[in-house]
Each structure stands twice: as structure tokens, then as C-alpha cells.
Protein backbone atom coordinates (compact mmCIF):
# COMPACT_ATOMS: atom_id res chain seq x y z
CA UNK A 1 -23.77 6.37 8.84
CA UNK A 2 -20.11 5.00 8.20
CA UNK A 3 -19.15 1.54 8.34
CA UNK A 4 -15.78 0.71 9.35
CA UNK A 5 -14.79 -2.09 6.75
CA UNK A 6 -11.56 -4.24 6.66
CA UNK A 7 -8.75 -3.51 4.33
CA UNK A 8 -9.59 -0.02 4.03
CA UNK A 9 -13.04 -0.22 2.16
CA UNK A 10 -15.83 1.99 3.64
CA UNK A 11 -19.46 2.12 3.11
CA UNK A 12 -19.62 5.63 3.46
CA UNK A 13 -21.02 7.56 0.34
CA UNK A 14 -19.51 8.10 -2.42
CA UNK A 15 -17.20 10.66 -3.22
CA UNK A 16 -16.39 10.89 1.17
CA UNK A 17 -13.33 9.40 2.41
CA UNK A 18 -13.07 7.84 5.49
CA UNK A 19 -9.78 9.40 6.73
CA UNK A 20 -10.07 7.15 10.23
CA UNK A 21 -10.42 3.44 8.39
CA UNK A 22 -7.30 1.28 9.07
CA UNK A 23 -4.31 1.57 6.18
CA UNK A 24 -1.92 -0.75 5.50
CA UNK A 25 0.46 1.07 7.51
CA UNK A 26 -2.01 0.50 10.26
CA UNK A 27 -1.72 -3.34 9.22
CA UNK A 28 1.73 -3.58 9.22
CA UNK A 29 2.28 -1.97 12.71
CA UNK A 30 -0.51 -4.59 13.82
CA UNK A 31 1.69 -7.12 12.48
CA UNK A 32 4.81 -6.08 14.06
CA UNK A 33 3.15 -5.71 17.17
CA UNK A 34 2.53 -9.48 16.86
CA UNK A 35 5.55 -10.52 16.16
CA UNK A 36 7.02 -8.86 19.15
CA UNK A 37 4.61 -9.71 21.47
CA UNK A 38 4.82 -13.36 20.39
CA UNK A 39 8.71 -13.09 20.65
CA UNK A 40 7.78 -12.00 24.12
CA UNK A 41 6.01 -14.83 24.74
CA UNK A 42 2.98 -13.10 26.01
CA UNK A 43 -0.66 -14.17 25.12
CA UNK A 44 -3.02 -11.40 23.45
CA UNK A 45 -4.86 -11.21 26.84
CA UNK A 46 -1.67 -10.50 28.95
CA UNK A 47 -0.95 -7.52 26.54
CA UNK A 48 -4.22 -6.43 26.38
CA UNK A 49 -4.57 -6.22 30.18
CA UNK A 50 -0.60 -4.74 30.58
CA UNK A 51 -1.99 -1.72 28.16
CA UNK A 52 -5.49 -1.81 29.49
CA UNK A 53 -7.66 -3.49 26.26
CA UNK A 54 -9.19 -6.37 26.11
CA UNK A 55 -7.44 -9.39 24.38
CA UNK A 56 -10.66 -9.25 21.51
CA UNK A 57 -9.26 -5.12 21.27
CA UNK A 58 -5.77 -6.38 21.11
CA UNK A 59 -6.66 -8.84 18.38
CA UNK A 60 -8.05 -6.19 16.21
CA UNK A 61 -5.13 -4.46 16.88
CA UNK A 62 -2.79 -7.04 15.58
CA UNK A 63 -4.93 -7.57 12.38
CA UNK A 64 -5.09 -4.08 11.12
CA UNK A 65 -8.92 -3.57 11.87
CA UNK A 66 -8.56 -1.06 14.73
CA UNK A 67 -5.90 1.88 14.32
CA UNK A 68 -3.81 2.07 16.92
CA UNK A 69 -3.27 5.38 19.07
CA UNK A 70 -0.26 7.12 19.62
CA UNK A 71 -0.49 6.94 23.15
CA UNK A 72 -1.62 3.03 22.93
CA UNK A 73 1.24 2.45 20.81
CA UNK A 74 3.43 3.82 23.43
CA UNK A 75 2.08 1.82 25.60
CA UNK A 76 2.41 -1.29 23.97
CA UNK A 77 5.64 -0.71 23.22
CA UNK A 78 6.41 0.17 26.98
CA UNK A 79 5.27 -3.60 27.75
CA UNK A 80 7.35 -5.25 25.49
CA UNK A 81 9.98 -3.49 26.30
CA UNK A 82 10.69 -1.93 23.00
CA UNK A 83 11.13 1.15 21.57
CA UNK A 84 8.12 3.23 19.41
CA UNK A 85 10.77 3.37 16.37
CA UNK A 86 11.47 -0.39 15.75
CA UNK A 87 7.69 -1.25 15.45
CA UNK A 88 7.37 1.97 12.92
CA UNK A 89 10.65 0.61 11.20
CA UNK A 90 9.64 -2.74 10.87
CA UNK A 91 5.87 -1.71 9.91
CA UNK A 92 6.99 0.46 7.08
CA UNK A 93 9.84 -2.40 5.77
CA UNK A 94 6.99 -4.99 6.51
CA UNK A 95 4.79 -2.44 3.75
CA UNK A 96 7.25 -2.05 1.59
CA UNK A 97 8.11 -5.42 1.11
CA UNK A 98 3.94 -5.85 0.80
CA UNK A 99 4.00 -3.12 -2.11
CA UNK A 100 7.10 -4.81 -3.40
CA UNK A 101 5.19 -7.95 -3.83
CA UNK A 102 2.02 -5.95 -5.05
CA UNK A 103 4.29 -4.69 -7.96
CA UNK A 104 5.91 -8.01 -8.73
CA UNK A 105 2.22 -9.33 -9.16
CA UNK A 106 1.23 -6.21 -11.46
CA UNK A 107 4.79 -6.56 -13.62
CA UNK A 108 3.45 -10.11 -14.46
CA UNK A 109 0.49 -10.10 -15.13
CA UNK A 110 1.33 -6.94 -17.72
CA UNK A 111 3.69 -9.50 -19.32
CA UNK A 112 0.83 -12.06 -19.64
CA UNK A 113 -1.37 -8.94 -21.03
CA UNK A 114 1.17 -7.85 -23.43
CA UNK A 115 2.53 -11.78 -24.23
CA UNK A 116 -0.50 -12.04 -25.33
CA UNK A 117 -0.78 -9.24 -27.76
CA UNK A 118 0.12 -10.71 -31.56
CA UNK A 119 0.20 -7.07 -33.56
CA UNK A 120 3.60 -5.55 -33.51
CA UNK A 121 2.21 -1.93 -33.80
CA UNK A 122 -0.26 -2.33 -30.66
CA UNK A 123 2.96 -3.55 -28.98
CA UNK A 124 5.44 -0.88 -29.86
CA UNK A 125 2.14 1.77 -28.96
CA UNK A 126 1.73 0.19 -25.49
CA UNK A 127 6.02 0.42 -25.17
CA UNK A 128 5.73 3.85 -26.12
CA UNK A 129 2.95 4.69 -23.99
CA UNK A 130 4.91 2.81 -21.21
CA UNK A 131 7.56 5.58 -21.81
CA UNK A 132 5.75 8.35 -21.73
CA UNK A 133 4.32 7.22 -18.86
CA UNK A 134 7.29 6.67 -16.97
CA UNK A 135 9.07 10.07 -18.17
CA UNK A 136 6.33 11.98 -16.58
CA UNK A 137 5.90 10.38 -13.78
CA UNK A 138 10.01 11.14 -12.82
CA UNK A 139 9.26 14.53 -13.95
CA UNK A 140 6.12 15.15 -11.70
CA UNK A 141 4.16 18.75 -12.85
CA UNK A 142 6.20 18.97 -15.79
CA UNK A 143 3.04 18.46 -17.80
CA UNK A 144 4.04 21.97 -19.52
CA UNK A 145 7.62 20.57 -20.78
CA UNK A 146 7.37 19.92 -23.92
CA UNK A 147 10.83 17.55 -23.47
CA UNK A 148 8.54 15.49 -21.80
CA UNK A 149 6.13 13.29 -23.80
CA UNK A 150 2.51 13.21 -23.40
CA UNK A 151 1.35 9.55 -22.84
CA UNK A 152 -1.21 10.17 -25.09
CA UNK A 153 0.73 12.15 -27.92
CA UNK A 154 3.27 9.43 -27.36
CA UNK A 155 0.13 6.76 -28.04
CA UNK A 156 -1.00 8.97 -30.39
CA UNK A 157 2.51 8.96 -33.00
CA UNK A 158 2.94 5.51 -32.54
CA UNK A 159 -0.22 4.29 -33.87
CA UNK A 160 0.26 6.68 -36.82
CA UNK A 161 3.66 5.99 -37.33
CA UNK A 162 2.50 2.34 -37.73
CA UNK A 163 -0.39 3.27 -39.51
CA UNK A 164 2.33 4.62 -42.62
């Protein structure tokens, strides 16, 4: 048995993924659906009934729990008078701004992490693995170039490098 769980978490066993659980894409149109409906100046029930959902549906909807179907999405967007592409365009700048802010939170709290860090070698190793990391990542399968570093060679020679 699978449990549908907010923010993309499932209950189902391990090593199974859910493929039909809510993303944050799925979030994001639910959120831009919001916004236009409010800007519409429409309650959740008058939507719902316009697209034939309840309000509770149209709620779930809105908050990311329940994906939304092609054809419902259509439909919503029929109602408000809108076309499909501006809720997918704002959705995906509405995610990116949320990964944005997801990657300003991860920069500092690596800053705090290596702020705190008082030996100059385990700093320069964790720059250098930083690098390596970073070089293969922009060259993606290159793991056979030997121009590109591996992160833990990289980790590797600068501990021993230190170490001298």
C-alpha cells in the first residue's frame, strides 16, 4: 500500500519510487493557479464548480498535494481566462526562484561549516575538493578524462601535499 505524503515523501517501500506523488513543479503550478484565480477574484468553490471539483479538490490543488491533470489544467485555465503557458511559465520561474533560495541557504550554511574550520590544510582540501567537484560536474561523463580531476584524487593530493 502507498501513501500519498506531502512534499513529495512517500511511504512506499524502500528502494520504489512513487512516480505519481506531487513535485515541486506540481507546487508551483498550484501556486500560480492561486494567484490567478485570486487576481480573478473568484473563491476556491466558484473555480472548483467552473472546472467541475470540489472547492476541498481545488484546495489541494492550489497547495501542491494533488497533481493536476492536463486536461484539468486546461480547464482551469479556460476559466480564468488564461492561457496553459503563463501558469507553466510562472510555475517553473516560481521553482526556480524556490531552488534559487534553496541554494542561497546551502552556500551559507557551507560558509558557516567551513568558517568554522581552524586547520589551513583541511581548508585548502575541502577548496580543492570543491574544484574537482565543480570541474566534473561541467564536464558530465567525462569521468575517463584524465584533464579532469577526480574529487577524490583531488582530496587525495591535497591532504598529502599538506602532509609534506
Amino acid at each position: 500500500m502507498y501513501v500519498a505524503m506531502p512534499a513529495g515523501k512517500s511511504a512506499a517501500p524502500e528502494g520504489h519510487v512513487n512516480n505519481r506523488l506531487p513535485t515541486t513543479m506540481d507546487q508551483a503550478v498550484g501556486k500560480r493557479i492561486r494567484s490567478l484565480r485570486r487576481a480573478a477574484g473568484m473563491t476556491l468553490r466558484e473555480l472548483g464548480e467552473a472546472v467541475g471539483v470540489s472547492g476541498v479538490q481545488f484546495q489541494r490543488y492550489e497547495t501542491g498535494v494533488s497533481r493536476v491533470a492536463a486536461s484539468r489544467l486546461m480547464a482551469i485555465c479556460d476559466a480564468l481566462g488564461v492561457q496553459v503557458d503563463s501558469v507553466i511559465a510562472g510555475a517553473s520561474s516560481a521553482e526556480m526562484e524556490q531552488m534559487s533560495r534553496a541554494r542561497r541557504i546551502e552556500s551559507a550554511e557551507l560558509a558557516r561549516a567551513f568558517n568554522a574550520i581552524s586547520d589551513p590544510t583541511h581548508r585548502r582540501a575541502i577548496i580543492a575538493l570543491a574544484r574537482a567537484f565543480a570541474a566534473s560536474h561541467e564536464h558530465p561523463g567525462a569521468a575517463d578524462d584524465q584533464s579532469i580531476p577526480n574529487p577524490a584524487t583531488s582530496l587525495n593530493e591535497a591532504l598529502s601535499s599538506e602532509a609534506k
